[in-house]
C-alpha atoms as a PDB file:
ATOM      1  CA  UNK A   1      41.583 -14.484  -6.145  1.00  0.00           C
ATOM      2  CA  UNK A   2      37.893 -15.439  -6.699  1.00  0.00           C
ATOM      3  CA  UNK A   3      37.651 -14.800 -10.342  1.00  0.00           C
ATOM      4  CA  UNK A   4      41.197 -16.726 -10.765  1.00  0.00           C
ATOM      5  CA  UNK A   5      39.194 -20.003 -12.305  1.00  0.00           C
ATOM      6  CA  UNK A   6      37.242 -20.966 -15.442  1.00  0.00           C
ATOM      7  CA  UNK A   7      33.866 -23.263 -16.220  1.00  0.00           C
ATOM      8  CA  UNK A   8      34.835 -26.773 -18.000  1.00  0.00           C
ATOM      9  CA  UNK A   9      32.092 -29.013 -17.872  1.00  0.00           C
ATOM     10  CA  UNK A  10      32.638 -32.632 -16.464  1.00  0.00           C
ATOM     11  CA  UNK A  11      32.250 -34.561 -20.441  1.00  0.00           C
ATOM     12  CA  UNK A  12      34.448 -32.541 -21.839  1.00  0.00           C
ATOM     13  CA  UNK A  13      37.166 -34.617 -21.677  1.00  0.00           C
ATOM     14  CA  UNK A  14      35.157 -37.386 -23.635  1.00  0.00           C
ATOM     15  CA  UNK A  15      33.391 -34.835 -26.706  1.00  0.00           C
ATOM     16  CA  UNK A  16      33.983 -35.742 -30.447  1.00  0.00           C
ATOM     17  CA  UNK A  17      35.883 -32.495 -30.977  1.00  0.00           C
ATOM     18  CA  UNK A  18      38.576 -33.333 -28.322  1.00  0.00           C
ATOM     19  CA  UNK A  19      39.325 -36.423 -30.559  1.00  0.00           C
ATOM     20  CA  UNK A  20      39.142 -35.319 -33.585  1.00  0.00           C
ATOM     21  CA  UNK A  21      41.703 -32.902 -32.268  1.00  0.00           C
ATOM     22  CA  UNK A  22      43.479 -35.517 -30.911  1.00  0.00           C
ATOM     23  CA  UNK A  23      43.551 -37.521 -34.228  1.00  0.00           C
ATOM     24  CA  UNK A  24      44.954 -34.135 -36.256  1.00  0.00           C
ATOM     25  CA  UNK A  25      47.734 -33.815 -33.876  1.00  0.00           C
ATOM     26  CA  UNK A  26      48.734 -36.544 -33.049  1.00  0.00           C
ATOM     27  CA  UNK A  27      48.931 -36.629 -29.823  1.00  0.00           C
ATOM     28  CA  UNK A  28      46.621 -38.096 -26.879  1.00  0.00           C
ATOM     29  CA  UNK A  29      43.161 -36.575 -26.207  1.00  0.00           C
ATOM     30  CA  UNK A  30      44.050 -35.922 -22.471  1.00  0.00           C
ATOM     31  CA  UNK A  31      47.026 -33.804 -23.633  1.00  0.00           C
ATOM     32  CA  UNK A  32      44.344 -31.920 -25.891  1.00  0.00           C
ATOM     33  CA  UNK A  33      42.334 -31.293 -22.935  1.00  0.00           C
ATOM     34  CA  UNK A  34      45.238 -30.159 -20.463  1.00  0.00           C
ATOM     35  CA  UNK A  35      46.566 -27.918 -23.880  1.00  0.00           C
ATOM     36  CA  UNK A  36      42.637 -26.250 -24.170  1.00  0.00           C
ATOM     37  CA  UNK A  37      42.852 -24.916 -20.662  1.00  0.00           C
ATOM     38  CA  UNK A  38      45.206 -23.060 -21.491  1.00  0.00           C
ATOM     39  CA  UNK A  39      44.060 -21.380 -24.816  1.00  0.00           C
ATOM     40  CA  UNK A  40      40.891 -21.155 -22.756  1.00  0.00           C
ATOM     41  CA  UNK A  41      42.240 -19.117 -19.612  1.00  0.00           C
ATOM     42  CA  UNK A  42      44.399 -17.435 -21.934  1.00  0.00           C
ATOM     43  CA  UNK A  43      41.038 -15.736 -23.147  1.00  0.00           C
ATOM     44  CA  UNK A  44      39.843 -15.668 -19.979  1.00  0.00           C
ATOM     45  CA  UNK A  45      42.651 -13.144 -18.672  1.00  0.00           C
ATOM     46  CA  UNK A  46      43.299 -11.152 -21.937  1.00  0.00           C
ATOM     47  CA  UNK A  47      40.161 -10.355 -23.449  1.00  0.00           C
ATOM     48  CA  UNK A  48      36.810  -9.771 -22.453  1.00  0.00           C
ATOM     49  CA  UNK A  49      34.436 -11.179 -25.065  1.00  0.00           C
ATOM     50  CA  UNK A  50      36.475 -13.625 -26.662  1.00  0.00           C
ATOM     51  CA  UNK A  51      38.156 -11.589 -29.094  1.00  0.00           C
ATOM     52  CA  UNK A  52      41.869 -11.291 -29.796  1.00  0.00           C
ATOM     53  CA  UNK A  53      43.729 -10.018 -32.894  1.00  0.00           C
ATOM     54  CA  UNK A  54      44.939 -12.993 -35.435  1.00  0.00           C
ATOM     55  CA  UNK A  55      48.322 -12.422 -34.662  1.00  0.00           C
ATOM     56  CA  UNK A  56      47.799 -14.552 -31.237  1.00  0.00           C
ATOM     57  CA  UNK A  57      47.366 -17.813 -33.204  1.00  0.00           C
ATOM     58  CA  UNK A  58      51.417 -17.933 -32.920  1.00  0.00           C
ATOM     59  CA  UNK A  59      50.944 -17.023 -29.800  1.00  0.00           C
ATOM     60  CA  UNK A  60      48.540 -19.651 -28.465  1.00  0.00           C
ATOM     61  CA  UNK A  61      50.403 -22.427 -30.712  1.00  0.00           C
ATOM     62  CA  UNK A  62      53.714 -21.273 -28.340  1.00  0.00           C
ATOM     63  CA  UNK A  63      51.408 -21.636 -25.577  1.00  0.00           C
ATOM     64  CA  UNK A  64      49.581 -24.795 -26.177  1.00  0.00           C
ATOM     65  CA  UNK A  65      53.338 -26.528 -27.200  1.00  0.00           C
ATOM     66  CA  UNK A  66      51.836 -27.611 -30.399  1.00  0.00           C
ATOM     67  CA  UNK A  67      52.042 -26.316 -33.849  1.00  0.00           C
ATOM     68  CA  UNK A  68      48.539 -26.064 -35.748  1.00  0.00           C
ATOM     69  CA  UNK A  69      46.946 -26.050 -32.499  1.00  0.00           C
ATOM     70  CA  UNK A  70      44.824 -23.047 -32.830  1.00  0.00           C
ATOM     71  CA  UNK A  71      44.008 -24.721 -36.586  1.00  0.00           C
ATOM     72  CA  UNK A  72      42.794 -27.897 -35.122  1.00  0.00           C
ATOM     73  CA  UNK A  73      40.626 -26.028 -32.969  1.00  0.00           C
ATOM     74  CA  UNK A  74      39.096 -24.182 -36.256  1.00  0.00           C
ATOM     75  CA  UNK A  75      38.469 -27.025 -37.729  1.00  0.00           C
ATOM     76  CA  UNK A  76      36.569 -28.730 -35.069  1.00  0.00           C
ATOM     77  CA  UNK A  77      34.188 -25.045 -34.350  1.00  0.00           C
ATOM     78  CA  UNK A  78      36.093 -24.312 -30.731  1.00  0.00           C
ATOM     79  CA  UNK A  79      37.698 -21.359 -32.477  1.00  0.00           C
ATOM     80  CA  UNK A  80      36.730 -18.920 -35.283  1.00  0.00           C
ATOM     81  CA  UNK A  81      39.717 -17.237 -37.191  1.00  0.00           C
ATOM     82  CA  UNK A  82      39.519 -14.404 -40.230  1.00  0.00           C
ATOM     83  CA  UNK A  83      41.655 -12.121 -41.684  1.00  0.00           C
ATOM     84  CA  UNK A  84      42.067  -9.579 -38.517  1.00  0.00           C
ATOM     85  CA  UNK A  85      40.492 -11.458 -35.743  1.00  0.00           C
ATOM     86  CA  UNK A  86      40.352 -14.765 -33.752  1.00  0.00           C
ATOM     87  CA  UNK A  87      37.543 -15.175 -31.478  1.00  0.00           C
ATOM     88  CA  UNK A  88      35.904 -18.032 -28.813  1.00  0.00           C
ATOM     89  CA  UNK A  89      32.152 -19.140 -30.074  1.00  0.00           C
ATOM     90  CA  UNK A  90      29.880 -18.765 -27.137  1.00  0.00           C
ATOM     91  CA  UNK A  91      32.576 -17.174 -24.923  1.00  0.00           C
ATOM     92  CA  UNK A  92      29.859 -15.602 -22.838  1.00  0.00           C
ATOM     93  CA  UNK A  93      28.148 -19.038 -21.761  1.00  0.00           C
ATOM     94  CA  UNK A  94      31.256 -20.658 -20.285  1.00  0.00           C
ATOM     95  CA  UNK A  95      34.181 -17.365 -19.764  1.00  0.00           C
ATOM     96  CA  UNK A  96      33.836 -13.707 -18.249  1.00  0.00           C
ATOM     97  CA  UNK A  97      32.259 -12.657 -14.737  1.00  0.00           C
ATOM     98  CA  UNK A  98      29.420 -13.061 -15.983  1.00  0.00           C
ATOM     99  CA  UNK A  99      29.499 -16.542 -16.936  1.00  0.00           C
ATOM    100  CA  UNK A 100      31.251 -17.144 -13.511  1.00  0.00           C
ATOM    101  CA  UNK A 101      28.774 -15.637 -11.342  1.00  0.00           C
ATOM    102  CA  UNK A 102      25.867 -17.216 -13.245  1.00  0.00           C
ATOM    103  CA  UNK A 103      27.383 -20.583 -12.508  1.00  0.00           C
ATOM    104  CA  UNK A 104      28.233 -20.203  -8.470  1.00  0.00           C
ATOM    105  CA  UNK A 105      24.571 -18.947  -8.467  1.00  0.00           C
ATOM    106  CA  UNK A 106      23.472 -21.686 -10.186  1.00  0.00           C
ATOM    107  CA  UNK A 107      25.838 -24.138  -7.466  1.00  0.00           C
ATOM    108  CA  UNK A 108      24.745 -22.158  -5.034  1.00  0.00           C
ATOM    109  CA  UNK A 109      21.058 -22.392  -5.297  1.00  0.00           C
ATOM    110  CA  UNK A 110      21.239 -26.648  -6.307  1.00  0.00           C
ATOM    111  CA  UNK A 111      22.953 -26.807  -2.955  1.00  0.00           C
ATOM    112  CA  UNK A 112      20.309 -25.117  -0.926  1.00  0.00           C
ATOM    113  CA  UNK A 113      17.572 -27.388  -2.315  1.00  0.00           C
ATOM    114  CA  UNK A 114      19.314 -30.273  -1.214  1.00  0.00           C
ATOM    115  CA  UNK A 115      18.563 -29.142   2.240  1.00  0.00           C
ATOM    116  CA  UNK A 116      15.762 -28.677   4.314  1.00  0.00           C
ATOM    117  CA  UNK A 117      12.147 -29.278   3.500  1.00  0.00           C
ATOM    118  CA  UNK A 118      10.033 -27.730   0.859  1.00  0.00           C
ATOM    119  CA  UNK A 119       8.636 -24.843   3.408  1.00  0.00           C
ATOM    120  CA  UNK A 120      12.205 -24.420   4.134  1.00  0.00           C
ATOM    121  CA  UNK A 121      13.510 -24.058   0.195  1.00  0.00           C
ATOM    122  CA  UNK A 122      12.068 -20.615  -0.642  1.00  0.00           C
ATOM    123  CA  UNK A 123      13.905 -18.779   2.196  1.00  0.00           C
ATOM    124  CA  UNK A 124      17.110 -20.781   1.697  1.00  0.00           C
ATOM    125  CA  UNK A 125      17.480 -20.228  -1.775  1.00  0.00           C
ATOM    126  CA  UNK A 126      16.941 -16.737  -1.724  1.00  0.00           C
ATOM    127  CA  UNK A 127      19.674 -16.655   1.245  1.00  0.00           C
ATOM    128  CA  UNK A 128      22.127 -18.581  -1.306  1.00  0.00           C
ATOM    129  CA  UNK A 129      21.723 -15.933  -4.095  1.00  0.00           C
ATOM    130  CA  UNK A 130      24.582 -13.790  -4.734  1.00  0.00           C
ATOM    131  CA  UNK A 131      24.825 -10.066  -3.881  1.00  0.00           C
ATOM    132  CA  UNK A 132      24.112  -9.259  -7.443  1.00  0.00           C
ATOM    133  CA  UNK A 133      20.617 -11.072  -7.794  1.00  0.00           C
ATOM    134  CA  UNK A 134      19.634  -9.574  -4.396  1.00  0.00           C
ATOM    135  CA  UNK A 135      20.432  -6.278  -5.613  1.00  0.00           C
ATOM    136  CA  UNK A 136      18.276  -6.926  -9.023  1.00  0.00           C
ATOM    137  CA  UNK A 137      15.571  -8.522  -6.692  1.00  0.00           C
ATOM    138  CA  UNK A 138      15.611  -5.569  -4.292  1.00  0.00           C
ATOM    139  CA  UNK A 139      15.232  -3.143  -7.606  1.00  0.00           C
ATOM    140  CA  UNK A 140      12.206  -5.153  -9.117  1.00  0.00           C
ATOM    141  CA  UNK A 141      10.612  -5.036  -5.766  1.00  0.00           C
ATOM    142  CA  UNK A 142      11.105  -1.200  -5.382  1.00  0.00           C
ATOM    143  CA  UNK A 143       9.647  -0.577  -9.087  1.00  0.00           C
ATOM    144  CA  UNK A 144       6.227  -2.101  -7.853  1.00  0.00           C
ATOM    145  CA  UNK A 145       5.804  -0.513  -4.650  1.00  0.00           C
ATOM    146  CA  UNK A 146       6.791   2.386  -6.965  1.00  0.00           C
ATOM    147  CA  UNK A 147       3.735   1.141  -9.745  1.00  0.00           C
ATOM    148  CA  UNK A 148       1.390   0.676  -6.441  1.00  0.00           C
ATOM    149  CA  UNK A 149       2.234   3.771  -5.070  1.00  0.00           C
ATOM    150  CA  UNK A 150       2.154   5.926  -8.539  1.00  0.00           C
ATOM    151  CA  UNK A 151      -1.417   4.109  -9.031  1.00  0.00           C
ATOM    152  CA  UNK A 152      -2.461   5.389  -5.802  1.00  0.00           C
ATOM    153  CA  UNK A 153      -1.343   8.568  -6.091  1.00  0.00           C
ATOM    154  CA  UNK A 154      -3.319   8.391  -9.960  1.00  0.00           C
ATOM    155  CA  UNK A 155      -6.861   8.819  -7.503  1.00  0.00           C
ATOM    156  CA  UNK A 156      -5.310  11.785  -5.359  1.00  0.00           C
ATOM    157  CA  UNK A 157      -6.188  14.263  -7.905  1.00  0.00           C
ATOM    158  CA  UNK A 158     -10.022  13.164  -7.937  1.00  0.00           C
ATOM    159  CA  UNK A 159      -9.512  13.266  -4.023  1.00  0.00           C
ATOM    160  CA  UNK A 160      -7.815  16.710  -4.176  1.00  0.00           C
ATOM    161  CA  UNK A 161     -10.974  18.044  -6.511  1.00  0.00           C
ATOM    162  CA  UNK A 162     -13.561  17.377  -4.386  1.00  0.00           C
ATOM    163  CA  UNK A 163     -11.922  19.574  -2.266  1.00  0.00           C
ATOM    164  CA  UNK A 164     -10.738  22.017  -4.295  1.00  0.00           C
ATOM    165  CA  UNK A 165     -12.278  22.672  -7.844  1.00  0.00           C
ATOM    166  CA  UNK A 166     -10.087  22.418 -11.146  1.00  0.00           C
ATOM    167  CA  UNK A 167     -10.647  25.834 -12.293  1.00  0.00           C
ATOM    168  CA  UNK A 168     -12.926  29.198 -11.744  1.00  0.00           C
ATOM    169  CA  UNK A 169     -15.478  27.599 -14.788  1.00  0.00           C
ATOM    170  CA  UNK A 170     -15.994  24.613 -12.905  1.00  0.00           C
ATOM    171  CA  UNK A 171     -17.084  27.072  -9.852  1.00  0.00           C
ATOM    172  CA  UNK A 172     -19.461  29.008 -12.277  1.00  0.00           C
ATOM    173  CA  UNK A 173     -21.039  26.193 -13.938  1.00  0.00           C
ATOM    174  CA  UNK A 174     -21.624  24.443 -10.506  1.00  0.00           C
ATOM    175  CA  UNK A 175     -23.337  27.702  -9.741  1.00  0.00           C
ATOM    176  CA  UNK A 176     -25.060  28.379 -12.573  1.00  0.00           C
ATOM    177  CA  UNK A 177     -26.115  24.276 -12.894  1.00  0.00           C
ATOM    178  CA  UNK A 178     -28.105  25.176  -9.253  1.00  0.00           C
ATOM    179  CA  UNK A 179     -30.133  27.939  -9.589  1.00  0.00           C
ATOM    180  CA  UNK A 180     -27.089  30.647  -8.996  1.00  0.00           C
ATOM    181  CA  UNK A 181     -25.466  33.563 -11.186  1.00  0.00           C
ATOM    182  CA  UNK A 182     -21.740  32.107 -12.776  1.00  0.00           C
ATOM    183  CA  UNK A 183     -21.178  35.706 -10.630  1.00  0.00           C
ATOM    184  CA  UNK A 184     -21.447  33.848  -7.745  1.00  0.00           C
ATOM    185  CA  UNK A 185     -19.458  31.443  -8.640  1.00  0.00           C
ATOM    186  CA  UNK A 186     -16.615  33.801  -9.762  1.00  0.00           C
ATOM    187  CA  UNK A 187     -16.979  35.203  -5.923  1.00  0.00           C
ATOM    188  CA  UNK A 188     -16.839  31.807  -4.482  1.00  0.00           C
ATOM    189  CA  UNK A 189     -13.817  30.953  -6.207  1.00  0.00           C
ATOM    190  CA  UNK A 190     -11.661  34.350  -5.699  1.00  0.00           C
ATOM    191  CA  UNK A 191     -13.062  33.912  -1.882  1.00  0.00           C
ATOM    192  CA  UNK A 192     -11.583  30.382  -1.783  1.00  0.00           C
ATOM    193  CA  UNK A 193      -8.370  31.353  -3.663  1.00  0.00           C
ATOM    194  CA  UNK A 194      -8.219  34.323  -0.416  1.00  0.00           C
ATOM    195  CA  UNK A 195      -8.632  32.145   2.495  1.00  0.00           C
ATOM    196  CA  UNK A 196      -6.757  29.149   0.961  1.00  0.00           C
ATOM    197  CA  UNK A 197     -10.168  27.284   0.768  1.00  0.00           C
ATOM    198  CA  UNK A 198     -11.380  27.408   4.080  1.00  0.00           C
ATOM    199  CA  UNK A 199     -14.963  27.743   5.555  1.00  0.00           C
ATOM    200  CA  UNK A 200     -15.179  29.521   8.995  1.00  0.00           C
ATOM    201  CA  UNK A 201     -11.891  28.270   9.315  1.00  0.00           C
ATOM    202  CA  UNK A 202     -11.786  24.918   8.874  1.00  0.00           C
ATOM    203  CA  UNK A 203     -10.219  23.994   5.568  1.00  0.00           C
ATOM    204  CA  UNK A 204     -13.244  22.560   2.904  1.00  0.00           C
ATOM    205  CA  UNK A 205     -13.852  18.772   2.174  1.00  0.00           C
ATOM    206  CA  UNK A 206     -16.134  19.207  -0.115  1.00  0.00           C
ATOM    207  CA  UNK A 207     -16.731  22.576  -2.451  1.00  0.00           C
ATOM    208  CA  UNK A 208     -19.805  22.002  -3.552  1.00  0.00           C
ATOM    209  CA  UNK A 209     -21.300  20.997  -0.405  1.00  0.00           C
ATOM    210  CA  UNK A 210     -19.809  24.531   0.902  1.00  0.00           C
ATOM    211  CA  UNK A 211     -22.017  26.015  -2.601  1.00  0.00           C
ATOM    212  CA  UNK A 212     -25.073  24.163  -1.663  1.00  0.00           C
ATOM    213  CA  UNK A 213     -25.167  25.789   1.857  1.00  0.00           C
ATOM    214  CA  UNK A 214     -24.255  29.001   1.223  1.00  0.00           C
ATOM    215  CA  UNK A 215     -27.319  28.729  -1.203  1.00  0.00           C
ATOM    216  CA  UNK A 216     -29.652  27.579   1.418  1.00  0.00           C
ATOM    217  CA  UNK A 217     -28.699  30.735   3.744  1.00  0.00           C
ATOM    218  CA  UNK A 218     -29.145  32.612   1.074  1.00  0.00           C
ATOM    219  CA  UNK A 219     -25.510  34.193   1.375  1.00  0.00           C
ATOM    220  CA  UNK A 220     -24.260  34.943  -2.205  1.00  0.00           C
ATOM    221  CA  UNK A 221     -24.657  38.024  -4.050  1.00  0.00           C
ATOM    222  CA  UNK A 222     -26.607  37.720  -5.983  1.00  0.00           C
ATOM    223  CA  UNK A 223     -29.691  36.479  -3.590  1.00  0.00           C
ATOM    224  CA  UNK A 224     -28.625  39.609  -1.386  1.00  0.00           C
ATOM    225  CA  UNK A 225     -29.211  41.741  -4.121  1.00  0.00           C
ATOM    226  CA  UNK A 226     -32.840  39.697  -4.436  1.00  0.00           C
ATOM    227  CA  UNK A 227     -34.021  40.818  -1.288  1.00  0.00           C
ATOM    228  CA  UNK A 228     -33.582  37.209  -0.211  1.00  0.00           C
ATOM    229  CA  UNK A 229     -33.221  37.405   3.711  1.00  0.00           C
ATOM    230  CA  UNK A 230     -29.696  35.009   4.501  1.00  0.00           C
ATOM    231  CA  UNK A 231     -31.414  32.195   6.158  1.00  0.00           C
ATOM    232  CA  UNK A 232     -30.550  31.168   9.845  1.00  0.00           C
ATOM    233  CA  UNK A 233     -27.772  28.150  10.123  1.00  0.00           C
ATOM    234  CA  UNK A 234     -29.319  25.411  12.296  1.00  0.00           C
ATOM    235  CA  UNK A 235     -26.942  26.928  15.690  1.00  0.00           C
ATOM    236  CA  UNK A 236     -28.825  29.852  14.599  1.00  0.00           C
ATOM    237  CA  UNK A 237     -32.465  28.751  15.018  1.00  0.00           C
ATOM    238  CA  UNK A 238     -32.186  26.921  17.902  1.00  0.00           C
ATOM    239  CA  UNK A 239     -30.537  29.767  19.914  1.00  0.00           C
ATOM    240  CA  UNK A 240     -33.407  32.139  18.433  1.00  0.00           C
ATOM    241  CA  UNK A 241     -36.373  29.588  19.697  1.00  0.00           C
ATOM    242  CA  UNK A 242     -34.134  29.480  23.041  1.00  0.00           C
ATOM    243  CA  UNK A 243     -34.340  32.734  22.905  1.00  0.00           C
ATOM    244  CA  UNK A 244     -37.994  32.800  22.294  1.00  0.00           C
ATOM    245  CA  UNK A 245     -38.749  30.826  24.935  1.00  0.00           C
ATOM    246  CA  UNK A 246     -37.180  32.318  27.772  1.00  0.00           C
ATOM    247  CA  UNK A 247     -39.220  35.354  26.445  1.00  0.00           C
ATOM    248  CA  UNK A 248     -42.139  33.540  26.732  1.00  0.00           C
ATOM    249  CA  UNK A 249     -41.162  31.813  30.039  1.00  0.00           C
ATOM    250  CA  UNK A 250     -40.406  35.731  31.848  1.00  0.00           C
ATOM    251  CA  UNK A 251     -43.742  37.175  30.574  1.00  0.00           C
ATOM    252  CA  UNK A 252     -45.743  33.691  31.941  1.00  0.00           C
ATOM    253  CA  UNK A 253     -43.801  34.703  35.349  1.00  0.00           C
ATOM    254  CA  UNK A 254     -44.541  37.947  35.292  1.00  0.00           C
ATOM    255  CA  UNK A 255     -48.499  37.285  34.624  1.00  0.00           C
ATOM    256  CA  UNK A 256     -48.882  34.898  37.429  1.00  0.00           C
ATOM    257  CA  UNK A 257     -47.242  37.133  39.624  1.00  0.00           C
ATOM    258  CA  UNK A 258     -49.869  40.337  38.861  1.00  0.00           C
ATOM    259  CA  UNK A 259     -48.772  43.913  39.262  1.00  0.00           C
ATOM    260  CA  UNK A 260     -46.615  45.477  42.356  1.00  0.00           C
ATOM    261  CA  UNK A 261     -49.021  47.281  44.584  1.00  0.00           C
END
């Protein structure tokens, strides 16, 4: 299987601590080595942070063929024993899936930058990273579309009030601020809240623009109840001086023509 394998790095064979194992045993530092491996995948099958309970230390003496084993490895830091519990220093950097994948990444990747150019690199390496990293890559990429995306949507709400106003005050303050009765401005709003703020149909960009014109016909309430005439919308005056002139136009006719005998 894939995970059926452990790190050992190439010097091990030649470290201090192999020989001073080597020296309290007796026996020859290759045989230390070979007897390691299998303490080491021992750990690497049974446990999954290094830890075992202290009664293995018979156990992994049986296993390594050598009595004291599991002591020599105290003494030298490869193993840490107490009372209830015997455990691998650092099992995390060289034992576990983790470990593992970290290291064929790491292969992986130095093998891809051995090929191609530099242009090339980028897209290579990222190819050679495991289905893990992509994953973790994919996620980190997601989370700042999602940042962009939530920052953008931070504006929408200044968008969405010049089109629509916060609250009925806002309306009556507008109102009031520009020359109108906060009445008004409580119609406006309840008018708006009716026709799902539109304005002859056509939903509103802008509310106070739609305030400001209403106020220059004349239209609210309050300037009815003046006396204020609405004034004419801009459609509206040019089809009354259309008018006007066609008036003016017949009557011309009629004058040249003189009266009917």
């Amino acid at each position: 299987m894939a995970g059926d394998w452990i790190k050992i790095e190439h010097a091990t064979s030649d470290k201090p601590e192999v020989f001073e194992m080597a020296g309290i045993l007796n026996i020859d530092p290759d045989a230390v080595v070979g007897k390691l491996l299998r303490v080491w995948v021992w750990f690497d099958q049974h446990t999954e942070e290094g830890n075992a309970p202290v009664t293995v230390s018979a156990l992994l003496d049986r296993l390594s063929g050598v009595n004291g084993f599991v002591s020599a490895m105290a003494k030298v830091g490869w193993i840490e024993t107490d009372s209830e519990r015997v455990r691998l220093p650092h099992f995390d950097r060289h034992n576990g899936q983790t470990a593992k994948r970290r290291a064929l990444n790491a292969r992986r990747v130095a093998k891809h930058k051995q090929k191609g150019n530099a242009n090339g690199n980028v897209a290579s390496v990222t190819s050679a990273l495991p289905r893990e990293e992509k994953r973790r890559e994919d996620k980190e990429r997601g989370a700042k579309t999602n940042n962009r995306t939530s920052s953008r949507s931070n504006d929408s709400p200044q968008k969405a009030n010049k089109a629509r106003p916060n609250s009925q005050d806002e309306v009556e303050s507008f109102c009031e601020d520009n020359g109108l009765k906060r009445s008004d401005g409580e119609y406006m709003f309840n008018h708006w809240e009716g026709n799902g703020y539109r304005n002859n149909g056509v939903p509103i960009k802008c509310w106070k623009s739609v305030i400001r014109s209403w106020r220059t016909g004349g239209f609210f309430p309050s300037q009815k109840a003046n006396g204020a005439a609405p004034r004419l919308t801009f459609n509206e005056e040019a089809e009354q001086r259309k008018r006007e002139r066609e008036k003016l136009e017949l009557t011309s006719e009629f004058e040249k023509a003189g009266p009917r005998r």
